[in-house]
Structure formats: structure tokens, C-alpha cells
C-alpha atoms as a PDB file:
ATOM      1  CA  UNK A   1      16.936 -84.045 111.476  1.00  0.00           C
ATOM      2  CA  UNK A   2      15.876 -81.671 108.116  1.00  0.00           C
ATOM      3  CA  UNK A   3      12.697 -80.074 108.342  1.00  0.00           C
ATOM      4  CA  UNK A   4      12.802 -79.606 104.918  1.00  0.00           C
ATOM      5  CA  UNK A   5      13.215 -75.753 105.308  1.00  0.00           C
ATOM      6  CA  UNK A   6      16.105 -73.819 103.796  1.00  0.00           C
ATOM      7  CA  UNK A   7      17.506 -71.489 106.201  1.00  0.00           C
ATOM      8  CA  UNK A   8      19.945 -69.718 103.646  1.00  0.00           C
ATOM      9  CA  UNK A   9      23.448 -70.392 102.385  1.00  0.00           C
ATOM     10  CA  UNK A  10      25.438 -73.301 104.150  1.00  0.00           C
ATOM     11  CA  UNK A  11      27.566 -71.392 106.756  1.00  0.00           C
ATOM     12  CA  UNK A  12      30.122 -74.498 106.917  1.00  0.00           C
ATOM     13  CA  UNK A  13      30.262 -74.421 103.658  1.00  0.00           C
ATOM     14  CA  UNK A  14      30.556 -71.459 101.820  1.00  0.00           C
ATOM     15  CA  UNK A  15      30.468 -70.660  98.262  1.00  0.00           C
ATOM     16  CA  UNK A  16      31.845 -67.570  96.407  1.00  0.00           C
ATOM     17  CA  UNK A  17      29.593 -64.728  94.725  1.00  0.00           C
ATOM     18  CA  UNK A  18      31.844 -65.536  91.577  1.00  0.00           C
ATOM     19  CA  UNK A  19      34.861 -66.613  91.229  1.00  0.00           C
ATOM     20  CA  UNK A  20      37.279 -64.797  88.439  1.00  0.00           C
ATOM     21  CA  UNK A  21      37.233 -67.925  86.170  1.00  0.00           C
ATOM     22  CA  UNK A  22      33.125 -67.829  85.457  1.00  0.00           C
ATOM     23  CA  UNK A  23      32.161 -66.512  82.054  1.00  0.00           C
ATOM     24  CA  UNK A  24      30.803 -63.077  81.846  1.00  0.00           C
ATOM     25  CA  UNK A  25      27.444 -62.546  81.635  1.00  0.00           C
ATOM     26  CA  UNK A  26      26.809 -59.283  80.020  1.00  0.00           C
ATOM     27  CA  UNK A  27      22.967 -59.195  79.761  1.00  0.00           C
ATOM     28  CA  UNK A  28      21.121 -60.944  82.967  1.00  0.00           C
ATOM     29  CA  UNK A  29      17.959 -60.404  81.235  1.00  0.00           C
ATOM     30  CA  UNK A  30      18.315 -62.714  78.194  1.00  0.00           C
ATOM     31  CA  UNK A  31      21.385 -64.794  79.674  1.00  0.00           C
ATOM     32  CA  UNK A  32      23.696 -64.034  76.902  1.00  0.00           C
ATOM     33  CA  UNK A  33      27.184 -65.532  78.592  1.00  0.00           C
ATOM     34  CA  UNK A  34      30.815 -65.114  77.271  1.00  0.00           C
ATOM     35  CA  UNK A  35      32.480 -68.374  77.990  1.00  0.00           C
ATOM     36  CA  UNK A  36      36.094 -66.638  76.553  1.00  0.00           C
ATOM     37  CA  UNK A  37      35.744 -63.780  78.335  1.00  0.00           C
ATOM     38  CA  UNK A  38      36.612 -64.237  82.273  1.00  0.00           C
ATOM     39  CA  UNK A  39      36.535 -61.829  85.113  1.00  0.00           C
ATOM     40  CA  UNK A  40      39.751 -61.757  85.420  1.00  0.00           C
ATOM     41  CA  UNK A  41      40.010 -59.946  81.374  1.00  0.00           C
ATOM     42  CA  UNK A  42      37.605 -57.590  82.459  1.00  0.00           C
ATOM     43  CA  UNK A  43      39.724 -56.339  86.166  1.00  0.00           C
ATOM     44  CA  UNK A  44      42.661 -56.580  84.215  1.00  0.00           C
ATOM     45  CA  UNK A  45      40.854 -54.588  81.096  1.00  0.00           C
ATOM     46  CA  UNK A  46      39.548 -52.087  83.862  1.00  0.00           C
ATOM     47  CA  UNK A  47      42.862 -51.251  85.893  1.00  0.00           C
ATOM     48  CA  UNK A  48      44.755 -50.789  82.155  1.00  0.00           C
ATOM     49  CA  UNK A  49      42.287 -48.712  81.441  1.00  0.00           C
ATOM     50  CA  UNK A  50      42.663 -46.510  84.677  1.00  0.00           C
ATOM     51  CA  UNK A  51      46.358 -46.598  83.920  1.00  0.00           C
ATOM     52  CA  UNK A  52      45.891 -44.811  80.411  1.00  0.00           C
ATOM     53  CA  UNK A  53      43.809 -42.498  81.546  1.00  0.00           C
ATOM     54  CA  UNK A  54      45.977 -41.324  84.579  1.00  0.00           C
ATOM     55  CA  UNK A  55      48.673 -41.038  82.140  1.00  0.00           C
ATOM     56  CA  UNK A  56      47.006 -39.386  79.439  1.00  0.00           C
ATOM     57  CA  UNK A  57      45.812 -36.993  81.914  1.00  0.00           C
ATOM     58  CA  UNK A  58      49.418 -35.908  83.395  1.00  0.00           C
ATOM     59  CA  UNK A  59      50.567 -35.701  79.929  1.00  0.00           C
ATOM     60  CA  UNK A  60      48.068 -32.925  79.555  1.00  0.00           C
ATOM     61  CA  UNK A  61      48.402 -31.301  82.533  1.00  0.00           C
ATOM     62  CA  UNK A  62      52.224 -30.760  81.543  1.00  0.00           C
ATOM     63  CA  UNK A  63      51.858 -29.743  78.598  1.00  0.00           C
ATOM     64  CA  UNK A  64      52.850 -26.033  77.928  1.00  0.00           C
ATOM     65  CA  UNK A  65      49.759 -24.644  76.843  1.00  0.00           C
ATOM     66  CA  UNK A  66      47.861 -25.718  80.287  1.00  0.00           C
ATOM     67  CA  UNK A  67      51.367 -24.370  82.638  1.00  0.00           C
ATOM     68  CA  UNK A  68      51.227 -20.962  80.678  1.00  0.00           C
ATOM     69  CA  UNK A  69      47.301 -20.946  81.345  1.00  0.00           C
ATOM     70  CA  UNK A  70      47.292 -21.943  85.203  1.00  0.00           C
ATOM     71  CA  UNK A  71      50.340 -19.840  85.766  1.00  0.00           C
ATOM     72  CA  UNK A  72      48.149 -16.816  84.446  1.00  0.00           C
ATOM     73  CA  UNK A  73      44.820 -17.736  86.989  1.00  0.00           C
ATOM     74  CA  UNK A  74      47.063 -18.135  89.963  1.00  0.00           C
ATOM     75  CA  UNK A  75      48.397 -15.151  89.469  1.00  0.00           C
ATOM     76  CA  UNK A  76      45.273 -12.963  88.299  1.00  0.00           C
ATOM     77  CA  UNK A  77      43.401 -15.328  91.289  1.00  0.00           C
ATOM     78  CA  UNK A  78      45.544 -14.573  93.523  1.00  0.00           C
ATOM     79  CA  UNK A  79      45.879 -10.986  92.645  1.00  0.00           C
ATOM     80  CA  UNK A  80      42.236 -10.316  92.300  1.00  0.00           C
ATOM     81  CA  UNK A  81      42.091 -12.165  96.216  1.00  0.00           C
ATOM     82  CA  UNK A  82      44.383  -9.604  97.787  1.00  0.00           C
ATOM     83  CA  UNK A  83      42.810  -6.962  96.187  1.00  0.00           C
ATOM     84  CA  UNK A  84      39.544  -7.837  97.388  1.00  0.00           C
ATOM     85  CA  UNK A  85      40.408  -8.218 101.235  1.00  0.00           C
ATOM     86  CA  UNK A  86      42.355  -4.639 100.536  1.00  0.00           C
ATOM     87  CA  UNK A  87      39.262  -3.265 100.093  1.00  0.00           C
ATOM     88  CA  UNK A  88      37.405  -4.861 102.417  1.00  0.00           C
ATOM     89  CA  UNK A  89      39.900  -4.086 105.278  1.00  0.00           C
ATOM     90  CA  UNK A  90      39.821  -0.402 103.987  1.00  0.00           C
ATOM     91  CA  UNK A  91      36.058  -0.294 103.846  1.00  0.00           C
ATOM     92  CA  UNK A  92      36.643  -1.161 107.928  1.00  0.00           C
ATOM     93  CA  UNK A  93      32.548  -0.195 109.290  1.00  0.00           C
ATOM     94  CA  UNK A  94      31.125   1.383 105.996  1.00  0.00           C
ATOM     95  CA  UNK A  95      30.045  -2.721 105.282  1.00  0.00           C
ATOM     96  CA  UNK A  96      28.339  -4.221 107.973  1.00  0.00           C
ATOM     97  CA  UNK A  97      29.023  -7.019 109.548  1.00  0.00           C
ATOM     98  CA  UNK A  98      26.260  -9.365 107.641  1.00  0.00           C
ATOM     99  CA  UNK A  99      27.306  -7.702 104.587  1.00  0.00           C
ATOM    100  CA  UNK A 100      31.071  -9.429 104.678  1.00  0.00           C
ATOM    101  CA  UNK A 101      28.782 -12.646 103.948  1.00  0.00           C
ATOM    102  CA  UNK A 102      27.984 -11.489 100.554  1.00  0.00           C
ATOM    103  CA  UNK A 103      31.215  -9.874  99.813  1.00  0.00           C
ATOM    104  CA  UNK A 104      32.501 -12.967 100.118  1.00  0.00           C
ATOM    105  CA  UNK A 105      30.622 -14.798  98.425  1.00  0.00           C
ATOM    106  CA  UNK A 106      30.437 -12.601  95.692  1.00  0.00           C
ATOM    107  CA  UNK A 107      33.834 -11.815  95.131  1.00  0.00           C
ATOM    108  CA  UNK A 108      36.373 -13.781  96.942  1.00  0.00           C
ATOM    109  CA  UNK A 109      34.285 -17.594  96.017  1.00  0.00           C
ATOM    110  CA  UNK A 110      35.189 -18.052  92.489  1.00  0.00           C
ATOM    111  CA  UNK A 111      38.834 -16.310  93.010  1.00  0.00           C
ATOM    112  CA  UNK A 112      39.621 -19.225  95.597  1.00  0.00           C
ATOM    113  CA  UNK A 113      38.216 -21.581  93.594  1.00  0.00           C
ATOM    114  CA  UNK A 114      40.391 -20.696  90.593  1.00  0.00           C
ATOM    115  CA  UNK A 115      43.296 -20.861  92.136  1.00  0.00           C
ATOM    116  CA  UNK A 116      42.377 -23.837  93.672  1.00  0.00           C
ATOM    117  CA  UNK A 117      41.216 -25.481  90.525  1.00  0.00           C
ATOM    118  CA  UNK A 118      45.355 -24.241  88.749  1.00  0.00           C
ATOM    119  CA  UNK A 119      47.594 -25.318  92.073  1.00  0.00           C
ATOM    120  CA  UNK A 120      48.450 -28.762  90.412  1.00  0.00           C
ATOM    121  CA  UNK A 121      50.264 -26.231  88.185  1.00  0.00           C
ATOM    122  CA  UNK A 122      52.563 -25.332  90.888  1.00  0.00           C
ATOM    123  CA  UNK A 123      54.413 -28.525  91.232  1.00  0.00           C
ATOM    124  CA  UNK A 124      54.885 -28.789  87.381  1.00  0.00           C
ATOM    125  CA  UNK A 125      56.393 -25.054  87.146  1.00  0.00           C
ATOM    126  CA  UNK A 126      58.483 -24.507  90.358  1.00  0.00           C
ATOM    127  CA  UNK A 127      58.554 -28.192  92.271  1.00  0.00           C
ATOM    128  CA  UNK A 128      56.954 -29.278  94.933  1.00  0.00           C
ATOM    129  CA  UNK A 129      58.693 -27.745  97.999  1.00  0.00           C
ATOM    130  CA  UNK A 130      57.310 -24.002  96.177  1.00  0.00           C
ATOM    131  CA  UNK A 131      54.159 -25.883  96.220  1.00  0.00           C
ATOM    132  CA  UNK A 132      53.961 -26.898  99.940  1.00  0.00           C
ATOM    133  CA  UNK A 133      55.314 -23.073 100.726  1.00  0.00           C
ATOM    134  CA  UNK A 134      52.268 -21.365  98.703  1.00  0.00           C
ATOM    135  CA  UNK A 135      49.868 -23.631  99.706  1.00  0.00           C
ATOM    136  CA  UNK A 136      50.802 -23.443 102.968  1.00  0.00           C
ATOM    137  CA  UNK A 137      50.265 -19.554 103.067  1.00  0.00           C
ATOM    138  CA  UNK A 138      47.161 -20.200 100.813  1.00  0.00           C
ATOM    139  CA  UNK A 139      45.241 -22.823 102.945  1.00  0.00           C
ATOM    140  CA  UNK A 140      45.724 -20.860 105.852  1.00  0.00           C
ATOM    141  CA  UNK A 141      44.346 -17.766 104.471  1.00  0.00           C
ATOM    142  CA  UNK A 142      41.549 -19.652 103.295  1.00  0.00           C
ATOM    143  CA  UNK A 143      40.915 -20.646 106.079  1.00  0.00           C
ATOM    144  CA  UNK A 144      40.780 -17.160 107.943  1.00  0.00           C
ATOM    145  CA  UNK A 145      38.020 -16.339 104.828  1.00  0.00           C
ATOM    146  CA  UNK A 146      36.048 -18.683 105.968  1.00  0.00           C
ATOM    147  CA  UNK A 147      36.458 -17.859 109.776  1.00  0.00           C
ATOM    148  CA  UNK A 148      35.615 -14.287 108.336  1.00  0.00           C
ATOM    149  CA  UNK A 149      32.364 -15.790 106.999  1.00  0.00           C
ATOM    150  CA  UNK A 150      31.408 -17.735 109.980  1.00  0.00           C
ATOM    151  CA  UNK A 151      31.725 -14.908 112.484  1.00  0.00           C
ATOM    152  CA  UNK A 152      30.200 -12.372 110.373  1.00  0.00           C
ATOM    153  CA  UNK A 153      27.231 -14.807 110.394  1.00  0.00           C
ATOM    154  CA  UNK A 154      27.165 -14.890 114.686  1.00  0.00           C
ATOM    155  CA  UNK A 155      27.727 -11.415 114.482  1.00  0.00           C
ATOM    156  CA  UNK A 156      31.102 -11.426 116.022  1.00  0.00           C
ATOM    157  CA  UNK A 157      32.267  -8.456 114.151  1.00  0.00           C
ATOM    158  CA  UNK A 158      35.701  -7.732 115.701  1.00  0.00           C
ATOM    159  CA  UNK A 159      36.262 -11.554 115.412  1.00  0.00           C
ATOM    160  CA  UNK A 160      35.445 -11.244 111.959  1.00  0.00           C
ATOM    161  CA  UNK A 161      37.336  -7.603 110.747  1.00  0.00           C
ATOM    162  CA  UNK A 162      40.391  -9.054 112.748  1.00  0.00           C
ATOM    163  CA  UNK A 163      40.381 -12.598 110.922  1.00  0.00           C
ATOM    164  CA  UNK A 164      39.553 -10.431 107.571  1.00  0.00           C
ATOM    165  CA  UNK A 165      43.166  -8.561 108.309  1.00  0.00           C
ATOM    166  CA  UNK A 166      44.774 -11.931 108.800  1.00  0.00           C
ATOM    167  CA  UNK A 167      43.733 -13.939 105.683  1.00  0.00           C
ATOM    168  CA  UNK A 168      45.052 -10.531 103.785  1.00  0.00           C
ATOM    169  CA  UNK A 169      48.511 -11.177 105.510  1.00  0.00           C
ATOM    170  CA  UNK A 170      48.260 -14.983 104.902  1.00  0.00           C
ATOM    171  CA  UNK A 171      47.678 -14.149 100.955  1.00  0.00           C
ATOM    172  CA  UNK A 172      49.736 -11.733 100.553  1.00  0.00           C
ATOM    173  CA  UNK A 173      53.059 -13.981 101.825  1.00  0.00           C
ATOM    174  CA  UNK A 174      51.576 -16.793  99.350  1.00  0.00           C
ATOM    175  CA  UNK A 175      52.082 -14.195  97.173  1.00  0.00           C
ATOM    176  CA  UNK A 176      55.844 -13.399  97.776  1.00  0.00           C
ATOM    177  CA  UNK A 177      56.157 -17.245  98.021  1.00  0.00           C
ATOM    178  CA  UNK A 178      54.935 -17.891  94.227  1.00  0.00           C
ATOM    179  CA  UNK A 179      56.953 -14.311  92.833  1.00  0.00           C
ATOM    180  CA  UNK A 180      59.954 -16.109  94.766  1.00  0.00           C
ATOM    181  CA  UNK A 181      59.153 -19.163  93.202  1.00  0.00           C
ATOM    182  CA  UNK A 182      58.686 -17.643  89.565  1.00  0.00           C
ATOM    183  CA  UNK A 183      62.210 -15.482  90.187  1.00  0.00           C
ATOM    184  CA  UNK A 184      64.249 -18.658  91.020  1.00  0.00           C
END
């Protein structure tokens, strides 16, 4: 009983996209095929390629050069972080509460993000069980920063100085944790 119509693809009997064994067509506009060269050459071609890369890219983030350079910006980073929420926790009411919003932003941002962008360092230089300890402290303190930033934009102040305090304490034991690190 056909009407003649085609309702789509045969459910009982389904055919494949493509199968791994078609030729590659490179160009669908002027049908150029590549009977020798299978979809299976290209995956294969495409995870060797991923392989190379990844290892390339270890190989260069071990080399001395990069360790020497990340092990400077975590420090400096990390440094220049602690001696921001000094201040700020000094400042205490002399900056408002609206006006921790754009000390953050302005001077604790691109600290965190430096260190963040150097932790793979960590493993490379002291292992990873220094790593887990400093980023441990780190995260959490990073955290507080941005419980800092959300308060101070509800205008919870004393929510906001006390986190402010915390995230200084969090940093500063990532701090001991990575001079401990560097001493053993």
C-alpha cells in the first residue's frame, strides 16, 4: 500500500551518515573525492596530531626558561595580592563600601589571573602534593575576593570588610605553603 510519498529515511532499515571506509570528499562544491584517502586516515591523522601537540606543549612548559619565569609571577602575583588586601584591610572605612568593587577590580584582577595563568608551574617545580597545598589556600582566598566583591555590591559592608580579612589570611598561608615548598 505506497502512496508514492517518501516519508524520510527507512526506520527498519537504517543507513550510516558515512561509514570510515568512503573516500573523502574535500570540496562538496565541485565533488573533488579522494578514493585513497579514507576516514579512517584522517581520525587517525587528527588524534596523532593532538598527540604531538600535547607533547610538544609539556615539553615547553618544562623547560627551564618557562619554570624560572612562572616561578617569578607566582611569587611577584602573589606578593603584589597580599599587599593589596594589606592595604585594603588597613584603609578599614576611608574606602567605601562600593569602592572595594573597583579596588578589586583594579588591582587584585590581573594579580589573580597571573598567578592563575603560572600554577601549572607548581607541579613541575615542587610536585603535586605542594600544588594541591597552595592551591588549596589560593582557591579559597579567591574565593573570599570574590565574596568581598559580591557583598560590597548588596552593600553588606561588614560581610564584605570581614571576608576582605579572610582572603588576606587565606593568601597569606598559600604563601608560607609555596616558601615551604621552594625551601624543601
Amino acid at each position: 500500500m505506497s502512496s508514492g510519498r517518501d516519508f524520510g529515511p527507512d526506520i527498519a532499515n537504517p543507513q550510516p551518515f558515512f561509514t570510515l571506509t568512503e573516500p573523502v570528499t574535500i570540496s562538496p562544491v565541485t565533488g573533488r573525492t579522494y578514493p585513497e584517502l579514507t576516514w579512517t586516515a584522517v581520525v587517525v591523522g587528527w588524534i596523532l596530531g593532538v598527540i604531538v601537540i600535547k607533547r610538544e606543549s609539556g615539553v615547553a612548559a618544562k623547560s627551564e626558561q618557562v619554570l624560572s619565569e612562572n616561578r617569578a609571577e607566582l611569587n611577584e602575583s602573589l606578593a603584589n595580592i597580599i599587599s593589596t588586601l594589606e592595604r585594603m584591610n588597613d584603609a578599614g572605612d576611608s574606602i567605601s563600601t562600593t569602592d572595594l568593587r573597583a579596588e578589586i577590580d583594579d588591582h587584585l584582577r590581573m594579580e589573580l589571573m597571573r598567578f592563575a595563568d603560572a600554577r601549572e608551574s607548581l607541579i613541575h617545580l615542587f610536585g603535586l602534593q605542594a600544588y594541591a597545598n597552595v592551591m588549596s589556600d589560593f582557591a579559597a582566598g579567591e574565593r573570599y575576593v570574590n565574596r568581598v566583591w559580591s557583598a560590597s555590591a548588596d552593600g553588606y559592608d561588614g560581610e564584605a570588610r570581614s571576608y576582605l580579612g579572610r582572603a588576606a589570611v587565606q593568601f597569606r598561608a598559600a604563601r608560607q605553603r609555596l616558601d615551604s615548598a621552594a625551601a624543601s
